[in-house]
Protein backbone atom coordinates (compact mmCIF):
# COMPACT_ATOMS: atom_id res chain seq x y z
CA UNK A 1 0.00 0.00 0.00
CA UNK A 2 1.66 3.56 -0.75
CA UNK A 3 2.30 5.97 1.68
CA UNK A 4 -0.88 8.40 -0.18
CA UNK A 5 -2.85 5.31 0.47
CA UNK A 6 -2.02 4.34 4.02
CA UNK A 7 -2.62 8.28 4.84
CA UNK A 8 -6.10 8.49 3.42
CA UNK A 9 -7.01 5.13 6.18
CA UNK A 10 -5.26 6.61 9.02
CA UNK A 11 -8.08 9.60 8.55
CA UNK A 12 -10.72 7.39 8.62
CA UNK A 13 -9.65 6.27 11.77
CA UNK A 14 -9.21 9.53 12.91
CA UNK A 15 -12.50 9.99 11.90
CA UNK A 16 -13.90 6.90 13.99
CA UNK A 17 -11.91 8.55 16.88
CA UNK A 18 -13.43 11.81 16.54
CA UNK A 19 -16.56 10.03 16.09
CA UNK A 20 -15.98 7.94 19.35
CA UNK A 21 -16.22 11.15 21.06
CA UNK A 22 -19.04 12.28 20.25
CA UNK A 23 -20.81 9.25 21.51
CA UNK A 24 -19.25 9.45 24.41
CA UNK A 25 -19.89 13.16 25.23
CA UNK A 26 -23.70 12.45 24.40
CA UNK A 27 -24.26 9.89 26.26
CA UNK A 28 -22.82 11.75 29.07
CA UNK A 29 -24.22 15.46 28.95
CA UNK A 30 -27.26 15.29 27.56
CA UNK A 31 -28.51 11.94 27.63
CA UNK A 32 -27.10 11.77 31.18
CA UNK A 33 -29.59 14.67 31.92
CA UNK A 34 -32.37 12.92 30.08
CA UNK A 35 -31.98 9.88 32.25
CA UNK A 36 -30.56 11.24 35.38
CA UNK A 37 -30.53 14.97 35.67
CA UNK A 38 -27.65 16.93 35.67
CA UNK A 39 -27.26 19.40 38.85
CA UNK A 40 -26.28 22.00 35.80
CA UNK A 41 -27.60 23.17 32.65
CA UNK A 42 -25.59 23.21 29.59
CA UNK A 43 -26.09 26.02 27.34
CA UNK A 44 -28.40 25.63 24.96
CA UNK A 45 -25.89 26.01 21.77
CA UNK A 46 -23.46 23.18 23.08
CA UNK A 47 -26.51 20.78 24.19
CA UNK A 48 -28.33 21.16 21.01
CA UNK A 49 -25.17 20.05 18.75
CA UNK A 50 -24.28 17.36 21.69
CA UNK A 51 -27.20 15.74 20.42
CA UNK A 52 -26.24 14.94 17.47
CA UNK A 53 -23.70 12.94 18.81
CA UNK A 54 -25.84 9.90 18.76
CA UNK A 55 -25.15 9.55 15.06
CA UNK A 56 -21.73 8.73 15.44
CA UNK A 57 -22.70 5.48 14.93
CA UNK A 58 -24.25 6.00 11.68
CA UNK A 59 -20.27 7.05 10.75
CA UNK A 60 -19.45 3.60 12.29
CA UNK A 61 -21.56 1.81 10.51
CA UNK A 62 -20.16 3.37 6.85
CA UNK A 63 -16.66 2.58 8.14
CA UNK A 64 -17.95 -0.90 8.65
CA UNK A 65 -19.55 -1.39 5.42
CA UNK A 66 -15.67 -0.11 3.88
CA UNK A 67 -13.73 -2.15 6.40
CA UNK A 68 -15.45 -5.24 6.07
CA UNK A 69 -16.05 -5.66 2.02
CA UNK A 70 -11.94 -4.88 1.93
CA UNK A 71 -11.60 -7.94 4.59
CA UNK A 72 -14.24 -10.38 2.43
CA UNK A 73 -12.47 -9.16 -1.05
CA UNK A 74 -9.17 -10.64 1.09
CA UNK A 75 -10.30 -13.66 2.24
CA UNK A 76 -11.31 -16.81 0.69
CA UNK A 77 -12.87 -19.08 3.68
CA UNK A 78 -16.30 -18.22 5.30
CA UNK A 79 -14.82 -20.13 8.49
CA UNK A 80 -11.89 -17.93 8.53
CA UNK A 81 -13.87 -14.42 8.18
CA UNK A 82 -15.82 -15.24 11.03
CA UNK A 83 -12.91 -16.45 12.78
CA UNK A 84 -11.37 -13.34 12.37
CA UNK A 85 -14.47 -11.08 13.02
CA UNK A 86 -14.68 -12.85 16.11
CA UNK A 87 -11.23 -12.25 17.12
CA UNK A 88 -11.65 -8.87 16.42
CA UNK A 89 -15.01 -8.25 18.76
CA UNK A 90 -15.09 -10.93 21.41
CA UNK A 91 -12.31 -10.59 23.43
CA UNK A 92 -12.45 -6.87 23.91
CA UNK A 93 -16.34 -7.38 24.53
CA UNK A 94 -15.77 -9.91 27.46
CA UNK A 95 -13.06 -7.45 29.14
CA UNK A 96 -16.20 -4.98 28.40
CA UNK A 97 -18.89 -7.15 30.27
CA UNK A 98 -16.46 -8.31 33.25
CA UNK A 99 -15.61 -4.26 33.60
CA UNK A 100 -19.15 -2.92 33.03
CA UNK A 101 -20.63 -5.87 35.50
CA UNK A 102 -18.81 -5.31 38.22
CA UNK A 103 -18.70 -1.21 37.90
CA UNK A 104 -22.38 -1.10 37.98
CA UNK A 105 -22.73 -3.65 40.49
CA UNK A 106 -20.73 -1.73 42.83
CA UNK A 107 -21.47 2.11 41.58
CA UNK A 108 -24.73 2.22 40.04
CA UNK A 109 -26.95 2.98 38.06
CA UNK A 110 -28.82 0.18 39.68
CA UNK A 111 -31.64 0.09 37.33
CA UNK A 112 -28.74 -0.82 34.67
CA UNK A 113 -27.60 -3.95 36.36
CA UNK A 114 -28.63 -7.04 34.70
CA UNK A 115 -27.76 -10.86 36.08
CA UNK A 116 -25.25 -13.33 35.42
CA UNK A 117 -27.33 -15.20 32.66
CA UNK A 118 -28.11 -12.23 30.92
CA UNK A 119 -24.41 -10.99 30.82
CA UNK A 120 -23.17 -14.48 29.58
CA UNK A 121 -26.04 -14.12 26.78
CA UNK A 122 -24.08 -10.71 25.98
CA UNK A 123 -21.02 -12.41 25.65
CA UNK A 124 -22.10 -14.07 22.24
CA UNK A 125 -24.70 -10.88 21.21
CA UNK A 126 -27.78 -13.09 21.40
CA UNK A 127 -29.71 -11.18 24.12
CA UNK A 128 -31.38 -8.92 22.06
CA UNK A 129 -33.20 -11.16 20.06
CA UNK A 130 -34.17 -13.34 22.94
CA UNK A 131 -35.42 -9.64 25.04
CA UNK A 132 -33.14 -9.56 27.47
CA UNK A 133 -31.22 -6.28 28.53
CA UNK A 134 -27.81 -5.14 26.83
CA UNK A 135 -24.96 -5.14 30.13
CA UNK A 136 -24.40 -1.34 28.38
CA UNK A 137 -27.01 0.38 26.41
CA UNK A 138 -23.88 1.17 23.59
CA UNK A 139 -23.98 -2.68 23.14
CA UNK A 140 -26.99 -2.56 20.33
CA UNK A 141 -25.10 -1.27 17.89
CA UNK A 142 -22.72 -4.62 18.06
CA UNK A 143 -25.78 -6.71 17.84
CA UNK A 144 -26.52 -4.57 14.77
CA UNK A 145 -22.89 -4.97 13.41
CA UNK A 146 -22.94 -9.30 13.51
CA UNK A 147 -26.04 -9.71 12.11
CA UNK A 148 -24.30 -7.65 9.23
CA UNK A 149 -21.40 -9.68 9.53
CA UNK A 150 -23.65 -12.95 8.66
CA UNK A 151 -25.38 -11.72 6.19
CA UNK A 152 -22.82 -10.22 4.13
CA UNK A 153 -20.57 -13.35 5.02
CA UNK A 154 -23.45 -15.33 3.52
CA UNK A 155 -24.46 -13.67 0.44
CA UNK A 156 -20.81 -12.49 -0.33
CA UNK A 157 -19.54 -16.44 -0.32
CA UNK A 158 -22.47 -17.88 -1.27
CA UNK A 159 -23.32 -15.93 -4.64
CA UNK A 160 -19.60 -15.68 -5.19
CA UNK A 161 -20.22 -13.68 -7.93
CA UNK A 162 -20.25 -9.24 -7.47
CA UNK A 163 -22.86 -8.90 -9.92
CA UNK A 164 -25.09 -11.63 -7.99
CA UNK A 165 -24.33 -9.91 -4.75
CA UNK A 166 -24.92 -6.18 -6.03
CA UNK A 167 -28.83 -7.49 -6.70
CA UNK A 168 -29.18 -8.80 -3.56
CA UNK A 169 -28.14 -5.45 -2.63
CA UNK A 170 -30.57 -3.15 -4.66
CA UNK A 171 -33.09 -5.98 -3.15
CA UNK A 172 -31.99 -5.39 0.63
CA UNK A 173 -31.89 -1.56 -0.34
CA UNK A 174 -35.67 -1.36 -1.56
CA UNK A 175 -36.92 -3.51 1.43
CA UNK A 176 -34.93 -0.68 3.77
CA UNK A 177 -37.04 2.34 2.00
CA UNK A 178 -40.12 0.94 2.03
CA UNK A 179 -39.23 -0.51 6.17
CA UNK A 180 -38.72 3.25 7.00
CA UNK A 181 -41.61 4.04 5.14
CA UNK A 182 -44.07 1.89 6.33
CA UNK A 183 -42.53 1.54 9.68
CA UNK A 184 -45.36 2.29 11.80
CA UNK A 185 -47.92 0.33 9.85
CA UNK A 186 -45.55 -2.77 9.15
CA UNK A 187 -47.57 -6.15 10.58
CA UNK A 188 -46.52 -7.67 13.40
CA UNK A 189 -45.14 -11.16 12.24
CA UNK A 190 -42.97 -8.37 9.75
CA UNK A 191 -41.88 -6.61 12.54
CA UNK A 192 -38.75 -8.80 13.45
CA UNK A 193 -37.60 -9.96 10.05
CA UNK A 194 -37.53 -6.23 8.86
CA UNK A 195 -36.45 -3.95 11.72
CA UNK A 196 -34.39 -6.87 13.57
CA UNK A 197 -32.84 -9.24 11.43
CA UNK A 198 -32.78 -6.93 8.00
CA UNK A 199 -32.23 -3.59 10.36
CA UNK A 200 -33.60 -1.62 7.81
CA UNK A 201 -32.84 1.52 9.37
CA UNK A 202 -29.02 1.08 9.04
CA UNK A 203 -28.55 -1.76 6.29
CA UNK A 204 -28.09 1.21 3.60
CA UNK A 205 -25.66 2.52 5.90
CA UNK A 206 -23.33 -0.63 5.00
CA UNK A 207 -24.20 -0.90 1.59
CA UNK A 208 -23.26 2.85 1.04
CA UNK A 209 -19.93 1.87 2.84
CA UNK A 210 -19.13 -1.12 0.14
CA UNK A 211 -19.47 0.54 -2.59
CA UNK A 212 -17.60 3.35 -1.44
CA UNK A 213 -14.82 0.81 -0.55
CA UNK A 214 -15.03 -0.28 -4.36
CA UNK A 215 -14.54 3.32 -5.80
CA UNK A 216 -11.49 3.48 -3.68
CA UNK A 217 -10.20 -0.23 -4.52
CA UNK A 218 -11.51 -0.65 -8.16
CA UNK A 219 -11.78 3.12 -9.40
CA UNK A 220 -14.76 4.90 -11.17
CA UNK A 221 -18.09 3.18 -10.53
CA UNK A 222 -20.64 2.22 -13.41
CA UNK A 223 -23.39 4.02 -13.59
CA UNK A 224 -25.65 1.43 -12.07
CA UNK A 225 -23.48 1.11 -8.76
CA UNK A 226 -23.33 4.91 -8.28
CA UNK A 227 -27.09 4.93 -8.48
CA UNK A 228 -27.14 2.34 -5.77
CA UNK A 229 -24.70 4.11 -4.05
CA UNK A 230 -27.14 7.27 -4.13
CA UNK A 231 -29.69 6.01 -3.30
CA UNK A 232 -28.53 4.41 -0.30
CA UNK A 233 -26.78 7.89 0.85
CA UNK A 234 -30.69 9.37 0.19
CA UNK A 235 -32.03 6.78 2.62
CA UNK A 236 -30.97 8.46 5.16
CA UNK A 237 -33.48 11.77 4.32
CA UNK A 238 -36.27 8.90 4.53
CA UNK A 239 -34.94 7.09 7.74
CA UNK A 240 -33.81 9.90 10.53
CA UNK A 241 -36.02 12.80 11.15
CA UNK A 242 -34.44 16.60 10.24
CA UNK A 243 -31.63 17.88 10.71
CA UNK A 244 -30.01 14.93 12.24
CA UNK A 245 -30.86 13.08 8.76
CA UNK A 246 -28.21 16.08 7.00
CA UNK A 247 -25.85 15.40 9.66
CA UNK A 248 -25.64 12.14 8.42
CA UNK A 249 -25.66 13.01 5.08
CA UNK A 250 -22.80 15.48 6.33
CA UNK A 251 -20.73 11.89 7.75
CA UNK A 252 -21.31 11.10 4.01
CA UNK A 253 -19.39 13.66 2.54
CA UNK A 254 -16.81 13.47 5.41
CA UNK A 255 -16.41 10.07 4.94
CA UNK A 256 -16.22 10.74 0.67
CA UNK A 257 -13.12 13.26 1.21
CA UNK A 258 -11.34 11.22 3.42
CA UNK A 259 -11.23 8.76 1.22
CA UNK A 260 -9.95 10.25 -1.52
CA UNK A 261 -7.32 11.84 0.33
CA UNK A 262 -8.92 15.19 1.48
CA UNK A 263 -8.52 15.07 5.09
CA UNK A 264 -5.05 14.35 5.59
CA UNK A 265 -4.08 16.86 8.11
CA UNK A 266 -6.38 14.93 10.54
CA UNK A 267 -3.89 11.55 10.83
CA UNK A 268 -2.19 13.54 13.88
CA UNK A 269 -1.45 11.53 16.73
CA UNK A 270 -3.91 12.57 19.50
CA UNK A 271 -7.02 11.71 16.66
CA UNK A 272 -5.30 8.29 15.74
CA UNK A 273 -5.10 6.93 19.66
CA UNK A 274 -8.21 7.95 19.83
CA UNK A 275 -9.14 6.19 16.43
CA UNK A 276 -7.49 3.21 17.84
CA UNK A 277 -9.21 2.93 21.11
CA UNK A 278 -12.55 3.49 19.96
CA UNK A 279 -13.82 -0.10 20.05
CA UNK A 280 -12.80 -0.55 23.61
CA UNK A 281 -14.16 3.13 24.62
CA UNK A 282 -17.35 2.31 22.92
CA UNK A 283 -17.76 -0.76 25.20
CA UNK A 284 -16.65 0.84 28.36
CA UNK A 285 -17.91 4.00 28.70
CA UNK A 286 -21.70 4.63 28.96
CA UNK A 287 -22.59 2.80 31.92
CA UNK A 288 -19.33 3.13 33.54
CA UNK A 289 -18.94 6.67 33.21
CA UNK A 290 -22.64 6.78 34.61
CA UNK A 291 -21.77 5.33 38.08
CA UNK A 292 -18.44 7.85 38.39
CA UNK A 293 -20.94 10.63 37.89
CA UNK A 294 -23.61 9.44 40.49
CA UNK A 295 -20.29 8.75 42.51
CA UNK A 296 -19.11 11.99 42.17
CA UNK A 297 -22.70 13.82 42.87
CA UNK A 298 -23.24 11.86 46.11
CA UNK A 299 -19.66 13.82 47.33
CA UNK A 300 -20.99 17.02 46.29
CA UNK A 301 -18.68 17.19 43.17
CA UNK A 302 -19.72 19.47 40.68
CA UNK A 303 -21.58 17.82 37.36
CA UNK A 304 -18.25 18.70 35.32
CA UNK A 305 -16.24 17.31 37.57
CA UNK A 306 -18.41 13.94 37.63
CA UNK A 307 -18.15 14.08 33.43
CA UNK A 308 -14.40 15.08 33.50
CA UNK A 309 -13.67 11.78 36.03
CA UNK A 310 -15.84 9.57 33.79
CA UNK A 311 -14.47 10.49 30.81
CA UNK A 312 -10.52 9.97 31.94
CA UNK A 313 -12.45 6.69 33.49
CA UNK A 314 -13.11 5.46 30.36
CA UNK A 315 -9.89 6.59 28.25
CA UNK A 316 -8.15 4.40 31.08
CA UNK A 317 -10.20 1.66 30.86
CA UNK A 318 -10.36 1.62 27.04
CA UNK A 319 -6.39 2.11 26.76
CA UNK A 320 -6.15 -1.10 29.20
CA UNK A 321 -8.21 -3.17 27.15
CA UNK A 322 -6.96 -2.39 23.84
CA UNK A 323 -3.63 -2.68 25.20
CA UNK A 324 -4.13 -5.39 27.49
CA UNK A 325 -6.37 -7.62 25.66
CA UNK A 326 -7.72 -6.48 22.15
CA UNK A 327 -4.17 -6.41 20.41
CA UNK A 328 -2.13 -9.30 22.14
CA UNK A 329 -5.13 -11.69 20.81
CA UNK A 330 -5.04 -10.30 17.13
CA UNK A 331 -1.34 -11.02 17.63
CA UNK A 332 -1.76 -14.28 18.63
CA UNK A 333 -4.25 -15.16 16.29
CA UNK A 334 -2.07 -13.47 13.11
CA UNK A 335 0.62 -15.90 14.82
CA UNK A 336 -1.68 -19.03 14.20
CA UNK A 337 -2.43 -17.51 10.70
CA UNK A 338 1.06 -17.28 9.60
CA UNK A 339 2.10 -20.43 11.41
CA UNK A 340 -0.60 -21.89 9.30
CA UNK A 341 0.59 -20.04 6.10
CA UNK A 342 4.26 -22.16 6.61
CA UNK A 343 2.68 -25.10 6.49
CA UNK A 344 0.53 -25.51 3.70
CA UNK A 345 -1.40 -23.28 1.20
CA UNK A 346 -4.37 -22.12 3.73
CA UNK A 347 -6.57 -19.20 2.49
CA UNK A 348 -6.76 -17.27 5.55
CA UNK A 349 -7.80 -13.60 6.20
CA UNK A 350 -5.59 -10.61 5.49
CA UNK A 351 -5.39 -8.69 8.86
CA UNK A 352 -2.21 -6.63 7.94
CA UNK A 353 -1.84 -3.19 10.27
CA UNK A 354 -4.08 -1.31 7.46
CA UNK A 355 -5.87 0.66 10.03
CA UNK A 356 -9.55 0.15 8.55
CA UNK A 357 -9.53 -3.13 10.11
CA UNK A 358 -9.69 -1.81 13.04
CA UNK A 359 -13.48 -2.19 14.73
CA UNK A 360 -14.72 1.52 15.85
């Protein structure tokens, strides 16, 4: 990969850092206050664009979309891309649901605690279909991100074929519009096919990001696939109410220049740590950083004080897992996979230091 290349990644995952944030810093100003009360008002300017923090994820889920056609383009084995997804989410995840357990268990919020059996059923990301609580409210997003995993896994080795998959797509992209359309009115036995297992509100999201990841891999798009590619950007007018569905179509365009090499000057090092925690900060911070900020209320702290503490909280944390846990078991599994490479031709997954392939 050349150095113009490798430049226009590391600002995506600046992006996802920057991103990050602003799920963080939601989730603890003004959704805090939602939930909780804050003992202080933010001004209205700052809480108004806090909101719109939320839709950080929407970012994520582009970034997936990219990251995860460029890892199925590089490996030939079904087995070994979920092998590899899994080594890339679960580990990290566990460290997340010991942490988060036992921090909310001891802190609070009490009405976030959930039991042992409905942790464990976190552990694999099967609670949510079954109704059972997420151990952090971040965590639906993840459930959102496997079932993506399985069906693009499927589809992408089972047609085997681009053209093949790209109608699938177009079919999975007209079942999204008219889900959003008719989301209200949809019948109930429709109800968990289409907003559950076909997430309708966020599968254009990751179609958008593939075919975006072929205009930077393959070049100029035919004119079918940058229809597809509009219309799935246009979904998002149809999906999330105004003006959060422009700021979305604002991560768009964000996401468009930095991959074509436009935001460059944001690959500093602050925004890539960041970029490179973001998986692990996702998973530790909402619940966490809820308990510091009770904690830090029932001393008389100020509310800034509570959100400064919980967000160096969760920095810490997500530095310890990443560092502690999330890359020494990619480096053991790329061990196996090169071990494996030695000793006989093995089609395994590509997961080079290309910083896409990082999760978040």
């Amino acid at each position: 990969m050349s150095t113009d290349q490798s430049t226009r990644l590391e600002s995506l995952d600046a992006l996802r850092g920057l991103a990050a944030i602003g799920v963080v810093l939601f989730h603890y100003l003004p959704y805090y206050d939602q939930l909780y009360t804050h003992q202080f008002i933010l001004p209205a300017g700052l809480d108004n664009a806090l909101q719109f923090g939320r839709y950080g994820v929407q970012l994520f889920f582009i970034l997936s979309g990219f990251v995860i056609f460029m890892t199925l383009e590089r490996t030939r084995s079904a087995g070994w891309f979920a092998l590899a997804r899994a080594f890339r989410l679960l580990p990290a995840l566990w460290a997340g649901i010991i942490l988060t357990s036992l921090s909310v268990h001891i802190l609070g919020p009490q009405d976030r605690a959930v039991s042992l059996s409905d942790a464990l059923l976190n552990t694999v990301l099967l609670h949510e279909y079954l109704g059972l609580p997420h151990v952090d409210g971040a965590y639906w997003s993840l459930v959102v991100e496997v079932t993506f995993y399985a069906w693009i896994g499927s589809l992408f080795y089972g047609m085997n074929q681009w053209r093949h998959l790209r109608m699938a797509l177009w079919l999975w992209l007209a079942v999204s519009y008219a889900g959003v359309i008719w989301w209200k009115s949809l019948p109930e036995s429709l109800e968990f096919p289409v907003k559950d297992l076909l997430f309708v509100k966020y599968a254009p999201l990751f179609i958008s990001g593939m075919i975006l990841y072929r205009w930077h891999r393959h070049g100029p798009l035919p004119s079918g696939e940058w229809l597809l590619l509009m219309l799935a950007i246009l979904h998002s007018l149809v999906a999330y109410k105004a003006p959060y569905s422009f700021f979305v179509l604002g991560c768009y365009g964000t996401f468009a220049l930095a991959v074509a090499g436009r935001l460059q000057f944001l690959a500093s090092r602050p925004l890539l740590w960041l970029g490179s925690l973001s998986y692990t900060l996702y998973l530790v911070h909402q619940n966490i950083g809820y308990g510091i900020i009770e904690l830090a209320y029932a001393n008389g702290a100020h509310g800034a004080i509570g959100v400064s503490l919980a967000l160096a909280t969760a920095l810490t944390l997500a530095a310890l897992v990443h560092y502690g846990v999330e890359k020494p078991c990619l480096a053991w599994f790329r061990d196996i996979r090169l071990r494996m490479t030695r000793r006989r031709d093995v089609p395994l997954p590509d997961l080079g230091q290309a910083s896409p392939e990082r999760e978040r």
